[in-house]
C-alpha atoms as a PDB file:
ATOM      1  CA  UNK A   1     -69.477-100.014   5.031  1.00  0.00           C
ATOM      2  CA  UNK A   2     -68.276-101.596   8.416  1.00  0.00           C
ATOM      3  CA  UNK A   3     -65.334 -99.980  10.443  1.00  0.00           C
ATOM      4  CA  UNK A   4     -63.655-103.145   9.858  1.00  0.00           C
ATOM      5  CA  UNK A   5     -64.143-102.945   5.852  1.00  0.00           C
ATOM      6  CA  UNK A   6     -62.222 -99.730   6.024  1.00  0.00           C
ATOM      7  CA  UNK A   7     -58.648 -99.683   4.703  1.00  0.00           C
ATOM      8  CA  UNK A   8     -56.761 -97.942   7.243  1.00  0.00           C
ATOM      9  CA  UNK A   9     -59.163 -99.475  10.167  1.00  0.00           C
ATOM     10  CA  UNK A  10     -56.410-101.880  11.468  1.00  0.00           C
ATOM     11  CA  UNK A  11     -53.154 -99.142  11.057  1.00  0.00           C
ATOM     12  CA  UNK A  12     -51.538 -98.309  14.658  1.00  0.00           C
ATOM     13  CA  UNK A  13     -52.604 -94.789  14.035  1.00  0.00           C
ATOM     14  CA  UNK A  14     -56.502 -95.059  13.905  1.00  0.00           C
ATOM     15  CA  UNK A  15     -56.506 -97.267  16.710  1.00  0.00           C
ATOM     16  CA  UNK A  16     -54.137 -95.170  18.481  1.00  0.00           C
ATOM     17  CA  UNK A  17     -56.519 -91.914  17.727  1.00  0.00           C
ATOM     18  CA  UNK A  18     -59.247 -93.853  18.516  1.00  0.00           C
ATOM     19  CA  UNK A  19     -57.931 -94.522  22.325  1.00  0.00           C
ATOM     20  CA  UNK A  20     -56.325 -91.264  22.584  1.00  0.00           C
ATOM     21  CA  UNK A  21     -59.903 -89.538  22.076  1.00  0.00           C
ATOM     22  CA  UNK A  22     -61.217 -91.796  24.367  1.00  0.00           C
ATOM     23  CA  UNK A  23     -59.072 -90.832  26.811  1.00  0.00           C
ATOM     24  CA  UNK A  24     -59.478 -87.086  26.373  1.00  0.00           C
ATOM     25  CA  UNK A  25     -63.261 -87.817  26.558  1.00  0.00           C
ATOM     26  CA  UNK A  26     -63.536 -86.026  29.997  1.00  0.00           C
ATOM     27  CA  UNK A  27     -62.104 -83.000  29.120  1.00  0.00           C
ATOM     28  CA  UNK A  28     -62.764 -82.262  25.633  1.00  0.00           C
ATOM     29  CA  UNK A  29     -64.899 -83.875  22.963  1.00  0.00           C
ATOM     30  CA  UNK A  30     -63.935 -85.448  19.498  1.00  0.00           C
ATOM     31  CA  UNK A  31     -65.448 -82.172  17.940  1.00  0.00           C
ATOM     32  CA  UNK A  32     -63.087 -80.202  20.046  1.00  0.00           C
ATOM     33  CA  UNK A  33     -59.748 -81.851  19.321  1.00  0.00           C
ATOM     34  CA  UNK A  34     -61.009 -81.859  15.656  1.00  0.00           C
ATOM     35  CA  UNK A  35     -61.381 -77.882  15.397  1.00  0.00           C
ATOM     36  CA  UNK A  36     -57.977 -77.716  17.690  1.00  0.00           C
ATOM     37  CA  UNK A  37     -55.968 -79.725  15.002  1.00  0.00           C
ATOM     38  CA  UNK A  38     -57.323 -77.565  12.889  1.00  0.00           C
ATOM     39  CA  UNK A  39     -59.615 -79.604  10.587  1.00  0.00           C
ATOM     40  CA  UNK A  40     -61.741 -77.663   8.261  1.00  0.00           C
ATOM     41  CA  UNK A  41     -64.320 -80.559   8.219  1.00  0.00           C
ATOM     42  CA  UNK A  42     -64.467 -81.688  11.595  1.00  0.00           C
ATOM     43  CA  UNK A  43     -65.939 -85.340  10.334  1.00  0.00           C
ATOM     44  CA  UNK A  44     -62.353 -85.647   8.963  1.00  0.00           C
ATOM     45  CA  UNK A  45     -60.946 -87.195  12.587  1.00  0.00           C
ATOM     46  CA  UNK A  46     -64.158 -89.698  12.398  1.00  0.00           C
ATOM     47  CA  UNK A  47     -63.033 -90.537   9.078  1.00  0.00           C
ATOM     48  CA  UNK A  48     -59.306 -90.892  10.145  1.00  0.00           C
ATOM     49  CA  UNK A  49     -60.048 -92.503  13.394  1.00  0.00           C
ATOM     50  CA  UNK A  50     -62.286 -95.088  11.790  1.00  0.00           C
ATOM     51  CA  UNK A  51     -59.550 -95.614   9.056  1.00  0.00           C
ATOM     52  CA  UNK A  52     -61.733 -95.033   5.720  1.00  0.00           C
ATOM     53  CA  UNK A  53     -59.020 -92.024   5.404  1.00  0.00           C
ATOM     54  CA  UNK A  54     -54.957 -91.230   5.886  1.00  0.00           C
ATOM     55  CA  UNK A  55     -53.937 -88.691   8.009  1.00  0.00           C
ATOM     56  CA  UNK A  56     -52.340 -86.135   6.127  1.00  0.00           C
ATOM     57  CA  UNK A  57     -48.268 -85.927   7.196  1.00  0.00           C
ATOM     58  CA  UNK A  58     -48.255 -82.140   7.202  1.00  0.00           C
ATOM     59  CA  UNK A  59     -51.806 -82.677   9.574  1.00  0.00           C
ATOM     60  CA  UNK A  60     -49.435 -84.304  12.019  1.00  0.00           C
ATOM     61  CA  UNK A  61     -47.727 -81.738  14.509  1.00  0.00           C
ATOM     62  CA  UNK A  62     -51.533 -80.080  14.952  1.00  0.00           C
ATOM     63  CA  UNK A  63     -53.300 -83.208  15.610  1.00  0.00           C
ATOM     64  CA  UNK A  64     -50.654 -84.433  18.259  1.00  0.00           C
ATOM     65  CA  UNK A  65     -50.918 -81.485  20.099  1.00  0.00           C
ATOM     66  CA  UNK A  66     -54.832 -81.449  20.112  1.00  0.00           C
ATOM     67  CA  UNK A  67     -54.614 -85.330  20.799  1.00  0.00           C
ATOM     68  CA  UNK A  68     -52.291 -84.008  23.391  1.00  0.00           C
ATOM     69  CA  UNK A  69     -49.618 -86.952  22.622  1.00  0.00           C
ATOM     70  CA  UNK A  70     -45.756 -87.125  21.867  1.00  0.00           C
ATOM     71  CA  UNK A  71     -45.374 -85.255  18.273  1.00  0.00           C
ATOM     72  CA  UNK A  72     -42.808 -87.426  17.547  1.00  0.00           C
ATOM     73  CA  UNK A  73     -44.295 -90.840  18.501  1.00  0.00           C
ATOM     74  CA  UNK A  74     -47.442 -89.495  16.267  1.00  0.00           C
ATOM     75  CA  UNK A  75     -45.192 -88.613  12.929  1.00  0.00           C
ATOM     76  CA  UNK A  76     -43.892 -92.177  13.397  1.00  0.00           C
ATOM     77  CA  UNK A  77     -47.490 -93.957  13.394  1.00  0.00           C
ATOM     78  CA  UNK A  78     -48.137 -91.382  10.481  1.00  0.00           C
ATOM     79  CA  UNK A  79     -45.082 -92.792   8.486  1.00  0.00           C
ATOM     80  CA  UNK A  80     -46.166 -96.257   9.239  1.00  0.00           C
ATOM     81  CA  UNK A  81     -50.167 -95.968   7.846  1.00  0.00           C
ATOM     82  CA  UNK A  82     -49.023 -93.874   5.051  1.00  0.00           C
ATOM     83  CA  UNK A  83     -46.483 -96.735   3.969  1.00  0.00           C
ATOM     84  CA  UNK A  84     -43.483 -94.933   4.086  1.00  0.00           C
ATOM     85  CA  UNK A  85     -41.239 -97.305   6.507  1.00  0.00           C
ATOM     86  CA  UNK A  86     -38.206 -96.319   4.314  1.00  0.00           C
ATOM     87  CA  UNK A  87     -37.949 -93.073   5.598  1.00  0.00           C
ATOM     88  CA  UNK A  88     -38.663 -94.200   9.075  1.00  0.00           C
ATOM     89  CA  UNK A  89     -35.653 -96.410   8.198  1.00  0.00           C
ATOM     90  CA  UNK A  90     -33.810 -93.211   6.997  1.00  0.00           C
ATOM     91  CA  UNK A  91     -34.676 -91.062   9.687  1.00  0.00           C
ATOM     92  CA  UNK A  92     -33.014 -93.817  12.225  1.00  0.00           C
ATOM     93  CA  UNK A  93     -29.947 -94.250   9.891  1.00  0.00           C
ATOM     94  CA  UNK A  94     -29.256 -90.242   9.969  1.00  0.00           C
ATOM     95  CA  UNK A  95     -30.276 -89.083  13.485  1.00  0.00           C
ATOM     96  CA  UNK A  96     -30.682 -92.159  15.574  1.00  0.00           C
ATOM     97  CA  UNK A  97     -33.502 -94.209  17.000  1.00  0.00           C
ATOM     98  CA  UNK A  98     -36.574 -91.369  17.322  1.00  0.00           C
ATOM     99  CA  UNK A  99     -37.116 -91.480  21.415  1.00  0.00           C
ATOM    100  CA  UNK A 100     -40.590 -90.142  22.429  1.00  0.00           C
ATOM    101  CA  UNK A 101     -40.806 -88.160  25.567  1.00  0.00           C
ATOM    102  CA  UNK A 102     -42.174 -90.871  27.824  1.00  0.00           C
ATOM    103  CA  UNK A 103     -39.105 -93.091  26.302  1.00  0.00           C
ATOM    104  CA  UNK A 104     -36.719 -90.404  27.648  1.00  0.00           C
ATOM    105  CA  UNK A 105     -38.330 -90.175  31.130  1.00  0.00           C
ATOM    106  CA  UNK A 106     -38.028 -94.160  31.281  1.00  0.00           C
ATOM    107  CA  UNK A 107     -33.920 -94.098  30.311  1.00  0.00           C
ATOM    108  CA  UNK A 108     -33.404 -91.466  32.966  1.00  0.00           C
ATOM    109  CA  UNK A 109     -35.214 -93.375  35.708  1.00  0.00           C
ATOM    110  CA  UNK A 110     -32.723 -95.888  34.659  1.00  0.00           C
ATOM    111  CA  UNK A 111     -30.126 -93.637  35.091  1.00  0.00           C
ATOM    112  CA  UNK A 112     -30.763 -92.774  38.085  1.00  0.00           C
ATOM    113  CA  UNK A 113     -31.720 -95.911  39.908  1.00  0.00           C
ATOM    114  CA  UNK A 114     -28.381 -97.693  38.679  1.00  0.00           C
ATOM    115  CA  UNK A 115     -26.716 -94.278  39.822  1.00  0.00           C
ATOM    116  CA  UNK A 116     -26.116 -93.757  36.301  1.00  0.00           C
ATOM    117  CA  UNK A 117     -23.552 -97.216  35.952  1.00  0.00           C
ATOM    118  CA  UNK A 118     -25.045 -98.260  32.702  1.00  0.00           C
ATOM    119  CA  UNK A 119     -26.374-101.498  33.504  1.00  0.00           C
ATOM    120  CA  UNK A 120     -26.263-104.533  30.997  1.00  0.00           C
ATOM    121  CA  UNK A 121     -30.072-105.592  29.978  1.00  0.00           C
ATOM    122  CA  UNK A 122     -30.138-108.768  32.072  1.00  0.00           C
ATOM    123  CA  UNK A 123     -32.773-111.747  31.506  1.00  0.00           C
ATOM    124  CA  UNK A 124     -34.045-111.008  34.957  1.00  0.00           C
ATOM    125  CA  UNK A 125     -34.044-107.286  33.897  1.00  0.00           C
ATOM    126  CA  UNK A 126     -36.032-107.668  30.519  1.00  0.00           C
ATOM    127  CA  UNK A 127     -38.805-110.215  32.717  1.00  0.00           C
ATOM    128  CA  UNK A 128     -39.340-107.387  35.217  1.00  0.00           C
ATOM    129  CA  UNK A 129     -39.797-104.993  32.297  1.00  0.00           C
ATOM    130  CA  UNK A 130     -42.260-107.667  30.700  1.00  0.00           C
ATOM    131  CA  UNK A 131     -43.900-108.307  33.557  1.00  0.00           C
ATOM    132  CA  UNK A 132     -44.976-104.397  33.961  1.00  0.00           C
ATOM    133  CA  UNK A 133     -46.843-104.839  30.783  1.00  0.00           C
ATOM    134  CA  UNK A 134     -48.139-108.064  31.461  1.00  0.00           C
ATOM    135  CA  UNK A 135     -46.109-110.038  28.876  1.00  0.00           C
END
């Protein structure tokens, strides 16, 4: 069976794991991450990654910290593969819109370049912002 043939290969979260481990390549090996989250079978983060398996919800808060990423940004991409958008939905109706901490540090460099004034989202704003990211 082909990566592609998979069905959780295309989810956010596989190909986020995928990138993350990549990235964590020069300091710690899939293996390691695998044993740090706390998997039993260590072939289970090939098998998420790859997307022939879920990740487990309650698997979440261990795996973000071994994949060394935002816990929160993680449990979202978690809600999204495992189909459960509604309570995505209802976590934004009761607390808000879920920030991650990279999110935060963004909003207070805007605070603190516009010297906290709460600036309007401008066209010319939004195309700078675009342009970072190379849309």
């Amino acid at each position: 069976m082909t990566k592609k043939s998979y069905p959780h290969a295309d989810t956010r979260l596989a190909k986020f794991i995928d990138r993350r481990i990549l990235e964590l390549a020069p300091k710690k090996s899939q293996r390691d991450i695998a044993v740090e989250a706390g998997f039993v079978n260590v072939n289970m983060l090939s098998m998420i990654k790859a997307g022939a398996s879920k990740l487990a919800l309650d698997r979440v808060p261990a795996l973000a910290q071994a994949l060394e990423t935002d816990p929160r940004h993680f449990l979202l991409l978690a809600l999204e593969q495992a189909g459960l958008e509604t309570v995505q939905g209802a976590i934004a109706d009761i607390i808000g819109t879920v920030l991650t901490a990279n999110e935060v540090a963004w909003l207070q460099e805007l605070r603190d370049a516009s010297d906290g004034t709460d600036p309007r989202l401008t066209q010319r704003a939004r195309a700078a912002i675009r342009g970072i990211f190379g849309k």
